[in-house]
Protein backbone atom coordinates (compact mmCIF):
# COMPACT_ATOMS: atom_id res chain seq x y z
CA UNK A 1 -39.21 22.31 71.56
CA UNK A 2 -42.71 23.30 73.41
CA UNK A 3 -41.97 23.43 77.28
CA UNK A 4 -45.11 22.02 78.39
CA UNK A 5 -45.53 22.25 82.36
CA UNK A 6 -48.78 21.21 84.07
CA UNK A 7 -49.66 21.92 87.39
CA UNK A 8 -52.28 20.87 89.87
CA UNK A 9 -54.82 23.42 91.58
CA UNK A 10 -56.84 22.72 94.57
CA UNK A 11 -59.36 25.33 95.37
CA UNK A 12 -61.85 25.74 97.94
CA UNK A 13 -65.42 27.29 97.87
CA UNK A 14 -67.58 28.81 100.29
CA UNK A 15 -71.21 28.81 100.29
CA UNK A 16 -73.17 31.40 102.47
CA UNK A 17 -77.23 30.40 101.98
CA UNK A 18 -78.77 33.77 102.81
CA UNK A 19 -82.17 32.81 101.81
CA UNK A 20 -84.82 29.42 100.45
CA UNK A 21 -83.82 30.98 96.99
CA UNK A 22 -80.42 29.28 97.61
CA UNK A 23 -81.91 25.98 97.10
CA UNK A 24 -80.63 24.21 93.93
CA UNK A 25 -77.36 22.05 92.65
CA UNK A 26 -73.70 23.78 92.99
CA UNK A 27 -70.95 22.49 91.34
CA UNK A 28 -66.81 23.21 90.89
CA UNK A 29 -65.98 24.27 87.38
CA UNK A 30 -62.39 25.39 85.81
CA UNK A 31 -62.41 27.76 83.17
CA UNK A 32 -59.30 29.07 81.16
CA UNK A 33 -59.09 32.31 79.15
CA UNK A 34 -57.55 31.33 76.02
CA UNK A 35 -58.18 34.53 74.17
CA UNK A 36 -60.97 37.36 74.69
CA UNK A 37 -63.03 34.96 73.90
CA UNK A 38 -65.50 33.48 75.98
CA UNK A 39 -63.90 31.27 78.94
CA UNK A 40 -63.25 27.38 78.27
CA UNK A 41 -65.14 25.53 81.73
CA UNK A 42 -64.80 21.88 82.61
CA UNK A 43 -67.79 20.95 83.00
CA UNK A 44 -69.94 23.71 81.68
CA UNK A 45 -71.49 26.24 83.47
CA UNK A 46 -74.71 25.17 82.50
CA UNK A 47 -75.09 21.83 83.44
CA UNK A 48 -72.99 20.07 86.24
CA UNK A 49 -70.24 17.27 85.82
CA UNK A 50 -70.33 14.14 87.53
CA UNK A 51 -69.72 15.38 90.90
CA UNK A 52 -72.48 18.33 92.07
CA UNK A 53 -74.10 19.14 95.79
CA UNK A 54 -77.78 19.20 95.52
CA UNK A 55 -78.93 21.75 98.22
CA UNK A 56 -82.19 21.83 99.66
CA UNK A 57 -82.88 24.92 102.07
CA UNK A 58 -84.84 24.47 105.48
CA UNK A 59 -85.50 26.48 108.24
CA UNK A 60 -88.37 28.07 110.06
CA UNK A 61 -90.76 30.82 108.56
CA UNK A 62 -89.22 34.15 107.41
CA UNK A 63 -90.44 36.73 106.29
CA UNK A 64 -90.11 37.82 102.53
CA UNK A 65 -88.82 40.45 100.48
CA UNK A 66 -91.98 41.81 99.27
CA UNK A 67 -93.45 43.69 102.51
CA UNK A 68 -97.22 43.38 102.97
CA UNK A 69 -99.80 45.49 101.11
CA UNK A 70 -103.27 46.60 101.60
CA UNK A 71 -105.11 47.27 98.54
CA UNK A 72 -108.19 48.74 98.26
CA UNK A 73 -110.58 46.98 95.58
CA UNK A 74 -112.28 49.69 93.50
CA UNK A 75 -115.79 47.70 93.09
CA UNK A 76 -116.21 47.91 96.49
CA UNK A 77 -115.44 49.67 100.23
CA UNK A 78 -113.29 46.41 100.95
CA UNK A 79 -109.46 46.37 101.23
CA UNK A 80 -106.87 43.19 100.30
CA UNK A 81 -104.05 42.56 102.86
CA UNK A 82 -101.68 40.44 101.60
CA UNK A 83 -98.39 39.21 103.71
CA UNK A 84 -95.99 37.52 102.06
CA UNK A 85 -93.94 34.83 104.07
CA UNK A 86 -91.16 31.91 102.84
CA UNK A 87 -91.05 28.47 104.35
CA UNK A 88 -89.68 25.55 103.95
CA UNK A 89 -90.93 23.16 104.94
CA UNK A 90 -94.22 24.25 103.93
CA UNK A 91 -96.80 25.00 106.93
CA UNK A 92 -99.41 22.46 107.03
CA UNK A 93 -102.57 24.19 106.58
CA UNK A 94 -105.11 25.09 107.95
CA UNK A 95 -103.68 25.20 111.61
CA UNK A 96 -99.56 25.96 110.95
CA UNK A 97 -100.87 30.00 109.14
CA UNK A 98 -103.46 31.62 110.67
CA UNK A 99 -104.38 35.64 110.78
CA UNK A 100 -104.76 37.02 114.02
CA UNK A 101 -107.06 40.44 114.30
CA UNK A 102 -107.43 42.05 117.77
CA UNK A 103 -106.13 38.08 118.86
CA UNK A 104 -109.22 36.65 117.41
CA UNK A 105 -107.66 34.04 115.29
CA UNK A 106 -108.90 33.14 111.76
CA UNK A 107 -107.96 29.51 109.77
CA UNK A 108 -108.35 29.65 105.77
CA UNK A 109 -111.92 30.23 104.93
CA UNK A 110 -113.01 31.58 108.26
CA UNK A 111 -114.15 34.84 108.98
CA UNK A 112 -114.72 36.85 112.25
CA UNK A 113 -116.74 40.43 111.87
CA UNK A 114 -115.92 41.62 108.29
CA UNK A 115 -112.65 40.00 108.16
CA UNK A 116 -112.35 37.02 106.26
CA UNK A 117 -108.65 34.96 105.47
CA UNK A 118 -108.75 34.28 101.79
CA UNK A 119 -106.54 31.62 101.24
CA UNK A 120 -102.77 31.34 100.66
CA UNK A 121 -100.97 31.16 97.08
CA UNK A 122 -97.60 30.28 95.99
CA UNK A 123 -95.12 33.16 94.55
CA UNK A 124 -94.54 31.76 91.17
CA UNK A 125 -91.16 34.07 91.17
CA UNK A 126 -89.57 33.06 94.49
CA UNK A 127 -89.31 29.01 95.34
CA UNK A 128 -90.70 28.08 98.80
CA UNK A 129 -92.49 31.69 99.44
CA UNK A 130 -96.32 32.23 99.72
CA UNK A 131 -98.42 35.18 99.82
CA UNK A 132 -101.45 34.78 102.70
CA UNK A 133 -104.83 37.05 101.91
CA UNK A 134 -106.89 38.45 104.26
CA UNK A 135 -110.11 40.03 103.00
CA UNK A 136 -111.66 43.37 104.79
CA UNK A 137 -115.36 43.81 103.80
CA UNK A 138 -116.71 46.48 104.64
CA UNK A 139 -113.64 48.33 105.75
CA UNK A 140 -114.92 50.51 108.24
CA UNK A 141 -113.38 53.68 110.49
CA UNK A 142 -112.83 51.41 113.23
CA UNK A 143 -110.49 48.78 110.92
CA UNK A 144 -107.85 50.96 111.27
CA UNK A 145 -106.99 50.73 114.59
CA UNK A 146 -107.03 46.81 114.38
CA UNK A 147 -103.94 44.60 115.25
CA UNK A 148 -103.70 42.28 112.06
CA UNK A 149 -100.80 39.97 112.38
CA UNK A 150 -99.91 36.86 110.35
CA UNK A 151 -98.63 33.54 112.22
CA UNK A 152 -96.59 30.87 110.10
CA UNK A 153 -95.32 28.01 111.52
CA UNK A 154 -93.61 24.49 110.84
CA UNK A 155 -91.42 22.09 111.87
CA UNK A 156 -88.62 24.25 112.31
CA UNK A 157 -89.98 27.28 114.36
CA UNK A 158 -92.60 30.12 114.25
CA UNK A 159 -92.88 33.77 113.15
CA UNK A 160 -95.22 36.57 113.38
CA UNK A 161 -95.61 39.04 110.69
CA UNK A 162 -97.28 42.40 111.56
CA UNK A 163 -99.83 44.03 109.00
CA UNK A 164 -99.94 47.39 107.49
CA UNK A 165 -102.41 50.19 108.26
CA UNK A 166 -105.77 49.56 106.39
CA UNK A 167 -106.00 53.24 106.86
């Protein structure tokens, strides 16, 4: 005779969203290790039961994993600076990002001396985080002692992310 004895398991999970890369749908599995094997999960890891949290991160501006870059473009004496910035929601352009050099502030498409802001693209590889261009052309000795900052805001709040050297 097979002494059979089944027992019920509550568990609790804790969810600590770090970052907007959090968004997404969470879900309770149990898995058993029958043998050494792969684990047996109810539901599957892959796709959630009938009970799942959908999460959608929001919060104000932050700034992004990938610090900001100034490239120089080989064609030419002009210099990229690119400042990457996550947000969610997303900053209504043209007014919610804006570059700021020496406090003269600059909208998409405008330019002030031989700075112009380029436009802003998504990062295909991180959800809700952008990378905002700001094109230098000429670059000249004087660039290099310029204050370039990035402002992002939305609903949520506001942030200011400080350039790199063009030097």
């Amino acid at each position: 005779m097979i002494n059979l004895s089944l027992q019920r398991l509550n568990a609790i999970c804790s969810l600590r969203i770090a970052n907007y890369s959090f968004s997404g749908q969470y879900w309770c599995a149990a898995c058993s290790f029958v043998s050494q094997g792969a684990p047996e999960c109810s539901p599957s890891l892959e796709a959630p039961g009938a009970t799942y949290l959908n999460v959608q991160v929001q919060g104000p501006p932050t700034q992004s994993e990938a610090l900001p870059t100034v490239q120089k473009l080989h064609s030419s004496d002009s210099a990229l600076v690119t400042v990457h910035y996550c947000a969610e929601p997303l900053p209504k352009l043209p007014r919610d990002v804006v570059f700021s050099v020496d406090q003269n502030e600059l909208q998409i498409g405008q330019a002030w001396q031989n700075f112009r802001f380029e436009g802003t693209t998504q990062n295909n590889t991180v959800p809700n985080c952008h990378l905002a261009k700001l094109l230098i052309s000429p670059v000249s000795d004087s660039d290099t002692s310029r204050q370039v900052v990035l402002k992002v805001q939305n609903t949520y709040g506001s942030k200011q992310f400080v350039s790199v050297s063009t030097e």
